[in-house]
C-alpha atoms as a PDB file:
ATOM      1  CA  UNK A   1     101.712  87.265 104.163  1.00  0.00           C
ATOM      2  CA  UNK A   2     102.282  90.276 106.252  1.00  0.00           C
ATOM      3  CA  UNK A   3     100.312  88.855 109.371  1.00  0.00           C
ATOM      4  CA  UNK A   4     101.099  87.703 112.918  1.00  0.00           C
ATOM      5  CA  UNK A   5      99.042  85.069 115.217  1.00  0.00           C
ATOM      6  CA  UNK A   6      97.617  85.889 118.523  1.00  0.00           C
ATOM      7  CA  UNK A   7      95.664  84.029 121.035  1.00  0.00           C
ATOM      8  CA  UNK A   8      93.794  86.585 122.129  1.00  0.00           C
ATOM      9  CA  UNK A   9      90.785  85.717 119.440  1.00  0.00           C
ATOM     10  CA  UNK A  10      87.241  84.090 121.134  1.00  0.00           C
ATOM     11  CA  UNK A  11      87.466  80.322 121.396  1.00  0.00           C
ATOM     12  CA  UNK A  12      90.977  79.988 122.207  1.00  0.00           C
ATOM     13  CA  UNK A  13      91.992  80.011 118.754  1.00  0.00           C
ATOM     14  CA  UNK A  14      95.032  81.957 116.945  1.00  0.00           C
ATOM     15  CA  UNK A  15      93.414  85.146 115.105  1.00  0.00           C
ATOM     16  CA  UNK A  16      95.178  86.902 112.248  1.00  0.00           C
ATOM     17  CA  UNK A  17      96.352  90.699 112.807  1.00  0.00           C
ATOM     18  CA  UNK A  18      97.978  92.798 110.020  1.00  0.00           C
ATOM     19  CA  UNK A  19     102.005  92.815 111.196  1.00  0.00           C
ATOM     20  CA  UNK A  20     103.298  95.994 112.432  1.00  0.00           C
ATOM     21  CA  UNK A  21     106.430  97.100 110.447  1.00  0.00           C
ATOM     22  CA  UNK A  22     108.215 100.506 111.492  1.00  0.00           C
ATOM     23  CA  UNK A  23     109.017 103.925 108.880  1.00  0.00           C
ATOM     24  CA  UNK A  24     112.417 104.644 108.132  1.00  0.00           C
ATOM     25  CA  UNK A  25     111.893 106.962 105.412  1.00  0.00           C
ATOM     26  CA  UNK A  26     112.204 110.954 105.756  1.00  0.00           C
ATOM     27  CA  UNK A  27     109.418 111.332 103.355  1.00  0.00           C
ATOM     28  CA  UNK A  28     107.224 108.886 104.685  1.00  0.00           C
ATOM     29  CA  UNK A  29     107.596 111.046 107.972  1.00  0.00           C
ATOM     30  CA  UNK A  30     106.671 114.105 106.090  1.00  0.00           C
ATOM     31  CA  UNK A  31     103.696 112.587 104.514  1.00  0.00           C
ATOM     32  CA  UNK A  32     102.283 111.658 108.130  1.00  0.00           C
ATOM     33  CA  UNK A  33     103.300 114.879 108.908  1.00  0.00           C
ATOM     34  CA  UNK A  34     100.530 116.646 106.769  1.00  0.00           C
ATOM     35  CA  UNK A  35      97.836 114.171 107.611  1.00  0.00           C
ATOM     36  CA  UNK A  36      95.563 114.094 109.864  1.00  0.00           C
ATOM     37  CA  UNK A  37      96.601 114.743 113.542  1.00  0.00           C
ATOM     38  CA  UNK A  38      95.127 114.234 117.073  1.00  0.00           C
ATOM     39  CA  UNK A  39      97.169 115.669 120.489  1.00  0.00           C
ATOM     40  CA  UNK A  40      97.174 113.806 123.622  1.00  0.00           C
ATOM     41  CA  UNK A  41      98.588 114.557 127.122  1.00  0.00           C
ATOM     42  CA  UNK A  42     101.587 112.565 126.566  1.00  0.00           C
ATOM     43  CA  UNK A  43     102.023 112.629 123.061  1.00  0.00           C
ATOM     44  CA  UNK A  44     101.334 113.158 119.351  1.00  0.00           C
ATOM     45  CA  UNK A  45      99.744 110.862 116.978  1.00  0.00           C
ATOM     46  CA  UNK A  46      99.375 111.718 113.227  1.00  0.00           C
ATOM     47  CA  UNK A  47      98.325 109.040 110.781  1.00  0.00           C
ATOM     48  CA  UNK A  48      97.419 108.792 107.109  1.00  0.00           C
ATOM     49  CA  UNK A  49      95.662 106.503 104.942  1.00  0.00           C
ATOM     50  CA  UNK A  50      98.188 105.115 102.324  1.00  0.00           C
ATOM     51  CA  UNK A  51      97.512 105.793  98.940  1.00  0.00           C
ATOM     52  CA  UNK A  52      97.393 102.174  96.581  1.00  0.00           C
ATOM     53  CA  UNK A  53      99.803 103.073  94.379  1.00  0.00           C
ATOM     54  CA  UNK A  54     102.013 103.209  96.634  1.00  0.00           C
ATOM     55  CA  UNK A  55     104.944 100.186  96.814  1.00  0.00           C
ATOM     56  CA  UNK A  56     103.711  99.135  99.923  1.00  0.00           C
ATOM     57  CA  UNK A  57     101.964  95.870 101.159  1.00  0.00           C
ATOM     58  CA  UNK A  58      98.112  97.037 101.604  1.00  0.00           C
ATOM     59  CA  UNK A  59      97.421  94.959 104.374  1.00  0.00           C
ATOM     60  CA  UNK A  60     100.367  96.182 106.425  1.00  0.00           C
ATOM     61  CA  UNK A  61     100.374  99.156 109.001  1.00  0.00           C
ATOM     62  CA  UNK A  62     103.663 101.212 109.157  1.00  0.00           C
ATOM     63  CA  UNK A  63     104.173 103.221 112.619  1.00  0.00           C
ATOM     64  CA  UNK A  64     107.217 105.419 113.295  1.00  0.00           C
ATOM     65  CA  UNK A  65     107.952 106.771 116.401  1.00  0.00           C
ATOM     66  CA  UNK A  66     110.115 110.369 117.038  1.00  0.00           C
ATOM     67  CA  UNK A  67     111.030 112.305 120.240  1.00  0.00           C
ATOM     68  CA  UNK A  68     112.978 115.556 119.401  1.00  0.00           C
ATOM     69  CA  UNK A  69     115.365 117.257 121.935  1.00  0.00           C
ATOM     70  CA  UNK A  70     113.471 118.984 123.571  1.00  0.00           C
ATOM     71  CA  UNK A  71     112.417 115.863 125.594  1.00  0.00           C
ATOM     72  CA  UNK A  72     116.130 115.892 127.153  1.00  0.00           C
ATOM     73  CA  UNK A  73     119.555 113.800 126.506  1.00  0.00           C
ATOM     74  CA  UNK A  74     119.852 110.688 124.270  1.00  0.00           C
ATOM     75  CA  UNK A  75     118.693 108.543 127.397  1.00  0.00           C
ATOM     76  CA  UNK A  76     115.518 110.397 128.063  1.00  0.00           C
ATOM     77  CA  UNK A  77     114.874 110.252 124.331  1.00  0.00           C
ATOM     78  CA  UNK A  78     115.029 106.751 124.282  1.00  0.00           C
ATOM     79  CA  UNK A  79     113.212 106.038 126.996  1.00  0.00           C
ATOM     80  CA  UNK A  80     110.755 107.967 125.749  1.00  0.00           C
ATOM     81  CA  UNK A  81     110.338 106.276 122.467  1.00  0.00           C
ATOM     82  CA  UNK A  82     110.609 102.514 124.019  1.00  0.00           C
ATOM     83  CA  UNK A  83     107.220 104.048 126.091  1.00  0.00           C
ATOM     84  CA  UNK A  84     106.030 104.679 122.508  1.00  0.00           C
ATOM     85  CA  UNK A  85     106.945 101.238 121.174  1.00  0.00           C
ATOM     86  CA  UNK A  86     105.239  99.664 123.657  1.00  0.00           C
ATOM     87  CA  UNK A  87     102.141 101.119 123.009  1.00  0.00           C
ATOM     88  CA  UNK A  88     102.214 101.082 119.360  1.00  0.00           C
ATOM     89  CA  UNK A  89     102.561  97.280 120.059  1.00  0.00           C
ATOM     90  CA  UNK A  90     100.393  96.937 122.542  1.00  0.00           C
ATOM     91  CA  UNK A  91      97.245  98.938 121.087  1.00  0.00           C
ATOM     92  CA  UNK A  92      97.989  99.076 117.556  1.00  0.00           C
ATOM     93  CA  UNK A  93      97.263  96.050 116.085  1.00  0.00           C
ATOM     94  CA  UNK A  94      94.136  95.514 117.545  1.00  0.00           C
ATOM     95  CA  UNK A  95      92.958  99.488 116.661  1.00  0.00           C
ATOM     96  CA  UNK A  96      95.247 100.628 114.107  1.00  0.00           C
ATOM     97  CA  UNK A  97      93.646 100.384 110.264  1.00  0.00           C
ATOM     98  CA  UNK A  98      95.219  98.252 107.459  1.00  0.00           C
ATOM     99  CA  UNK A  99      96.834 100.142 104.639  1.00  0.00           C
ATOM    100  CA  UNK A 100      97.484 103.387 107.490  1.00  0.00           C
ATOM    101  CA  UNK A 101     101.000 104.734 108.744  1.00  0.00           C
ATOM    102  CA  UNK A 102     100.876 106.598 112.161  1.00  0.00           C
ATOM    103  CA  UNK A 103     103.587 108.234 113.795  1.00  0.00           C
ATOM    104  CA  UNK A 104     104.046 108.834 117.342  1.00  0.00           C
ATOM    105  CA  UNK A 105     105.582 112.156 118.352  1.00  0.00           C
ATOM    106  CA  UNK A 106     106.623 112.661 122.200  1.00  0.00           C
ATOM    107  CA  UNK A 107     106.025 115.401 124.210  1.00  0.00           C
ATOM    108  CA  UNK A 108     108.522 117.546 126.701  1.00  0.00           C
ATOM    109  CA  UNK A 109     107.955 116.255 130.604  1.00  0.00           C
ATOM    110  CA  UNK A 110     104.995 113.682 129.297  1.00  0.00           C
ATOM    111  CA  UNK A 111     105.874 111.222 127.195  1.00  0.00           C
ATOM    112  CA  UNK A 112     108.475 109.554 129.630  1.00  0.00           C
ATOM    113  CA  UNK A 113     106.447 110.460 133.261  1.00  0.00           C
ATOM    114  CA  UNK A 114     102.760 109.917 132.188  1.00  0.00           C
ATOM    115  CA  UNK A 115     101.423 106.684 133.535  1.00  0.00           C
ATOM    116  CA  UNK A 116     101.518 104.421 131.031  1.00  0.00           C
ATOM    117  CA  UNK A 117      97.543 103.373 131.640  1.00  0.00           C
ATOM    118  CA  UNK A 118      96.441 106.555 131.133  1.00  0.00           C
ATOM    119  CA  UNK A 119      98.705 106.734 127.676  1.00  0.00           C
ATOM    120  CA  UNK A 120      97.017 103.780 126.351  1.00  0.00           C
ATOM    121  CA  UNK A 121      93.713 105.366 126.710  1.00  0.00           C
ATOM    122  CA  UNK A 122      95.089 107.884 125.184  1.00  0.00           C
ATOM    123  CA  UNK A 123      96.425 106.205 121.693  1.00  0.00           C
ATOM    124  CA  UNK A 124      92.779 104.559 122.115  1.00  0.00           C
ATOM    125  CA  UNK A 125      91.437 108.085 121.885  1.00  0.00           C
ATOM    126  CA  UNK A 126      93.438 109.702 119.143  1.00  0.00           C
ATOM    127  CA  UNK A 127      93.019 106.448 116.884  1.00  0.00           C
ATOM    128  CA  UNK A 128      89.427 106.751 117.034  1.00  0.00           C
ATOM    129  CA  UNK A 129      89.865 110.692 116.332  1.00  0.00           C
ATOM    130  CA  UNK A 130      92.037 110.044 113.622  1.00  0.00           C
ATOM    131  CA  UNK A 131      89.911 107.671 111.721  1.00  0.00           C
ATOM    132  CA  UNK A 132      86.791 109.110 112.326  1.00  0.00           C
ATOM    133  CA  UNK A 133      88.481 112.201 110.648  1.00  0.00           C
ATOM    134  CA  UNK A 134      86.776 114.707 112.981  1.00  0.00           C
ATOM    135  CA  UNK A 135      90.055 115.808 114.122  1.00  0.00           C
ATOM    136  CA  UNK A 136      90.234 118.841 112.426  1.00  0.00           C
ATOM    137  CA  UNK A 137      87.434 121.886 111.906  1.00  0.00           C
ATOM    138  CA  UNK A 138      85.963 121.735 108.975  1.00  0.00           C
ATOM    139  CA  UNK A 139      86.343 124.033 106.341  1.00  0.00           C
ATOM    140  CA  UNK A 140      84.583 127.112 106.460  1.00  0.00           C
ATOM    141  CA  UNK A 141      82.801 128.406 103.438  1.00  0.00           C
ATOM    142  CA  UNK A 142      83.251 132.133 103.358  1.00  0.00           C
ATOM    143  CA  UNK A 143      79.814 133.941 104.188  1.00  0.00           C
ATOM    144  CA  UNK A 144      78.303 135.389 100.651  1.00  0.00           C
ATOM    145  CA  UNK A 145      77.413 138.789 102.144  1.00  0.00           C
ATOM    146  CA  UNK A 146      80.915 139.769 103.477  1.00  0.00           C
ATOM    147  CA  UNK A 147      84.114 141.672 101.574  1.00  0.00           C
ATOM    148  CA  UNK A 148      87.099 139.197 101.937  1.00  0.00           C
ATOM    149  CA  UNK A 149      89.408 139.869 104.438  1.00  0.00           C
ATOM    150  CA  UNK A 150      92.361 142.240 103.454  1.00  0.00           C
ATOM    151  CA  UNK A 151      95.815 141.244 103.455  1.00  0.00           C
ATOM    152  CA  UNK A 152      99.014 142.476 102.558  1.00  0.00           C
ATOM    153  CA  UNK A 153      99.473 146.717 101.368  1.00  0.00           C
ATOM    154  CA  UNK A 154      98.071 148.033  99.048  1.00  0.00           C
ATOM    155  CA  UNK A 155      95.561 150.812  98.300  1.00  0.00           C
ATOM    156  CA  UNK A 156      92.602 150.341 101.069  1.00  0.00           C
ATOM    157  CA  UNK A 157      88.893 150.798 100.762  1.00  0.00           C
ATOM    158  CA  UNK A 158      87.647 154.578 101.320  1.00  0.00           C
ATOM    159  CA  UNK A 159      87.098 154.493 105.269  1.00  0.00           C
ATOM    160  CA  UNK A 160      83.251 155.716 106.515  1.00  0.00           C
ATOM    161  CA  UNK A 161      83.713 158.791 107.585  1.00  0.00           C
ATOM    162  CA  UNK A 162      86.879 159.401 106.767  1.00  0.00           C
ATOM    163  CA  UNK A 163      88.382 161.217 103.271  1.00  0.00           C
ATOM    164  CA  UNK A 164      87.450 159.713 100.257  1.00  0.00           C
END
């Protein structure tokens, strides 16, 4: 079974949390990618629910971590994502969802300076965003008594007062 033991359950006694494995796959990336997203100060997170059919243990939580270049050289990049590991293991298994993959994305001048206090409030934060699922605005229905928008050429609408 995909679990670990901690102490850290009431009554001194070892609790069960799902074990924390990490992505390595482009596409699993890219699927995180399009989910749902919530921005911190000092970084990114994006997470997805998993979909069952999927060849994946259900019970397990998947986190991948990324800093692109613009954070600065290999060395700052690293740093950067060992902040991120930490957290992920720190905060994760205790918040994080069964069955989810997050990803952690860094952010220029933050991820690697931002105290790392404040960041764990911070992955607090967006994992309660991200599962709550109010990260994003809602889709608008379009009002029944208005034209849709025009896009694109094409012959336009006779103007009010102008030539018909």
């Amino acid at each position: 079974m995909a679990e670990a033991l901690t102490a850290d359950a009431p009554g001194g006694e070892a609790a069960r949390v799902p074990a924390m494995t990490t992505l390595t796959r482009r596409a699993d990336f890219l699927r995180a990618a399009s989910a749902r997203r919530q921005g911190t100060a000092g970084f990114l997170l994006q997470g997805r629910r998993r979909d069952p059919a999927e060849p994946v243990a259900p019970q397990e939580i998947r986190v991948g971590y990324t800093c692109s270049r613009k954070l600065g050289n290999a060395v700052a990049r690293n740093r950067a994502k060992r902040r991120l590991r930490e957290l992920a293991r720190q905060m994760i298994p205790a918040r994080g969802q069964e069955g989810w993959d997050y990803v952690l994305v860094g952010r220029p001048e933050a991820t690697a300076t931002r105290d790392f206090a404040e960041m764990l409030s911070d992955l607090k934060y967006a994992l309660t965003r991200v599962h709550s699922g109010t990260d994003r605005q809602p889709d608008r229905a379009p009002r029944p008594d208005s034209a849709p928008r025009r896009r694109g050429k094409g012959p336009a609408k006779a103007q009010a007062g102008g030539k018909p």
